[in-house]
Protein backbone atom coordinates (compact mmCIF):
# COMPACT_ATOMS: atom_id res chain seq x y z
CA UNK A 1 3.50 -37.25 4.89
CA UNK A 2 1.45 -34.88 2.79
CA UNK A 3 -0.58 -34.36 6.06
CA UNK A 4 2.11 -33.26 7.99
CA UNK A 5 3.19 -31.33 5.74
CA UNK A 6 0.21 -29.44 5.48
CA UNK A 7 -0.22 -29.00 9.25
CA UNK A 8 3.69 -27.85 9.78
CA UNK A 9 2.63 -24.99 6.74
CA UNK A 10 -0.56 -24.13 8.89
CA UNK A 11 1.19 -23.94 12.20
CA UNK A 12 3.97 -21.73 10.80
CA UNK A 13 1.38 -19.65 8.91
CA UNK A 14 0.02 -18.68 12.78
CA UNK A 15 3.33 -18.58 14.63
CA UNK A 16 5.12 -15.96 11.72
CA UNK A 17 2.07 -14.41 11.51
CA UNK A 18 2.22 -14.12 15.21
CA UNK A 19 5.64 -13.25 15.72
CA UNK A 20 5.33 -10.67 12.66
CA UNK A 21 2.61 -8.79 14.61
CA UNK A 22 4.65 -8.48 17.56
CA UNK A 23 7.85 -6.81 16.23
CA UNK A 24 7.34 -3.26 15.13
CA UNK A 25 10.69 -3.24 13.06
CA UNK A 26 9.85 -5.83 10.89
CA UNK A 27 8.94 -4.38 7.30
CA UNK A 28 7.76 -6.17 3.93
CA UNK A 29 8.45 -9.63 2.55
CA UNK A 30 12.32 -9.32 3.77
CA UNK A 31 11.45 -8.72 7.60
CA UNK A 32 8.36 -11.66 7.18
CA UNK A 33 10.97 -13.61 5.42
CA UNK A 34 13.41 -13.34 8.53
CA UNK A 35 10.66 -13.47 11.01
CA UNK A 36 9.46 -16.91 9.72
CA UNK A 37 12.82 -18.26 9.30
CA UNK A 38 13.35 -17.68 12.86
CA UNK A 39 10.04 -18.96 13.77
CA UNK A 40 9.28 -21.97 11.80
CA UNK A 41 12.62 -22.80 9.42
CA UNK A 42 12.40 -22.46 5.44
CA UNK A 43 8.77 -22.61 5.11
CA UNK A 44 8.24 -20.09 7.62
CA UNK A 45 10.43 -18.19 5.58
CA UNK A 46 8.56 -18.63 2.74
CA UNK A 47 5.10 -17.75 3.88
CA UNK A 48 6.47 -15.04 6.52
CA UNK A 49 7.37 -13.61 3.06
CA UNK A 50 4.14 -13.50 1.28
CA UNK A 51 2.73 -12.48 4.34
CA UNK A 52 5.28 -9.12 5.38
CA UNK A 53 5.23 -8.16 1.27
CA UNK A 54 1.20 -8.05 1.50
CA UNK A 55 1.31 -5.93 4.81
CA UNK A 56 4.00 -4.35 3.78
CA UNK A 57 2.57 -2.74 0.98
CA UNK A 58 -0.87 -2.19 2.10
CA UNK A 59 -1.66 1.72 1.82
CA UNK A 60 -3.72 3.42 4.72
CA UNK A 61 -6.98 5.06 3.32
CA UNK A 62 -6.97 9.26 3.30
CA UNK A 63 -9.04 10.76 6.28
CA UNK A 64 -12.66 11.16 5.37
CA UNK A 65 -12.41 15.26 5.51
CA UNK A 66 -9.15 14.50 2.86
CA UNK A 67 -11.68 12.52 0.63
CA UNK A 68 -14.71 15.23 0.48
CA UNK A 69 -11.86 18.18 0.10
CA UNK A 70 -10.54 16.77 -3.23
CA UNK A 71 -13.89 15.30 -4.20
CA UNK A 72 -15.64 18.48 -4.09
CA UNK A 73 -12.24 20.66 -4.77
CA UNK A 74 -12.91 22.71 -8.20
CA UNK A 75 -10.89 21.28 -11.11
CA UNK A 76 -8.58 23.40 -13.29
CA UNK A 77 -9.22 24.93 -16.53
CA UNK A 78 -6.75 22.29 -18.38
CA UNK A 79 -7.41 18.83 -18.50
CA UNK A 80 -4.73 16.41 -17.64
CA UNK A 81 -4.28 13.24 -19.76
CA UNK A 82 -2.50 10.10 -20.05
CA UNK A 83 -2.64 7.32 -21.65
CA UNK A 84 -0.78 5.45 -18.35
CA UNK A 85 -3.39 4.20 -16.44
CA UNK A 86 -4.05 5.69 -13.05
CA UNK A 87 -3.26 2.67 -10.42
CA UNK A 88 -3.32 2.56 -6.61
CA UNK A 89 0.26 2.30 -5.69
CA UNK A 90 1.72 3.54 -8.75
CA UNK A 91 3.08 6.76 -8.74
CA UNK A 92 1.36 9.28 -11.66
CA UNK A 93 3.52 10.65 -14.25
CA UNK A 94 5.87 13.36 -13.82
CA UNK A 95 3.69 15.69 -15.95
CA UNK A 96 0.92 15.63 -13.83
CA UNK A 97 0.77 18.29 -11.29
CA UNK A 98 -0.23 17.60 -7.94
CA UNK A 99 -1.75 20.01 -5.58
CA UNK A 100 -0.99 20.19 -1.63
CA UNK A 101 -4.36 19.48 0.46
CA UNK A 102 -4.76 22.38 2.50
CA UNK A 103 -4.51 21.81 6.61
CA UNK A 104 -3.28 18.14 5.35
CA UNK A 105 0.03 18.07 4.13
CA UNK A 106 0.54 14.02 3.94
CA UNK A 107 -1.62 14.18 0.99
CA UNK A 108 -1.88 16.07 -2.20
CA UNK A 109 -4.53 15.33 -5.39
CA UNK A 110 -4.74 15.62 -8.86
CA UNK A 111 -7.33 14.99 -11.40
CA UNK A 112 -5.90 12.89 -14.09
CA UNK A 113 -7.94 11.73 -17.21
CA UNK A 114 -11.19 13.19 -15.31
CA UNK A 115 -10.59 10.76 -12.47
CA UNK A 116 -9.65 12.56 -8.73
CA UNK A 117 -6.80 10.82 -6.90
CA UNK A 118 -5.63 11.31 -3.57
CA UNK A 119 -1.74 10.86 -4.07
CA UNK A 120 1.21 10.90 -1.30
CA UNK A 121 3.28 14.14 -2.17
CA UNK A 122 7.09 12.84 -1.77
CA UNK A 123 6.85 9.75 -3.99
CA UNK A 124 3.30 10.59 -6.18
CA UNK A 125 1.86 7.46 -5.23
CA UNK A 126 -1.85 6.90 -5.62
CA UNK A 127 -3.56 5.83 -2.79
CA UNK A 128 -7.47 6.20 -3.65
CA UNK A 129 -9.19 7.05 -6.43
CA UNK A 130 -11.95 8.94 -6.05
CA UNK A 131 -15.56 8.18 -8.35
């Protein structure tokens, strides 16, 4: 029993996984969730889940030119800190101001705690920190 078990996990693992890929209005651990469901009953559901939340929260990395603007971009006078701790997906505190990259508007930076991060303007999210 434990083997079939197993195998039905495995085989709905591929087909949600399958299925997820194909529909393009599908988003997160909800859409997963319903995909699987459809495709292989409640444990479909449950690893359609964990498979739409990790997809649906993975971040595209900045264009390369976005990365050497802000790397080599000069930093202001005044130093930014906080004692939060600058985390991909998080958005940065309100009191740190984030500058627009030029010919790149889908991004802005900042340079919090002398760390550069690449941040998306609308919600301050980071999505890379820069070494």
């Amino acid at each position: 029993m434990r083997h079939m078990l197993i195998a039905t996990v495995a085989v709905a693992t591929m087909i949600s996984g399958a299925a997820f890929a194909q529909s393009s209005t599908v988003n997160g651990a909800a859409g997963g969730a319903v995909t699987g469901a459809i495709v292989g009953g409640p444990v479909g559901a449950a690893v359609g889940g964990v498979t739409g939340a990790i997809i649906g929260t993975a971040i595209d990395p900045p264009p390369q030119k976005v990365v050497t603007y802000v790397r080599e971009a000069p930093a202001p006078e005044a130093r930014v800190v906080v004692k939060e701790k600058v985390v991909v997906g998080q958005p940065l505190p309100q009191a740190v101001v984030v500058t627009p990259v030029p010919e790149n508007p889908k991004y802005s930076y900042a340079i919090v705690n002398d760390e550069r991060v690449i941040v998306e303007p609308s919600s301050r999210k980071v999505i890379q920190v820069i070494n």
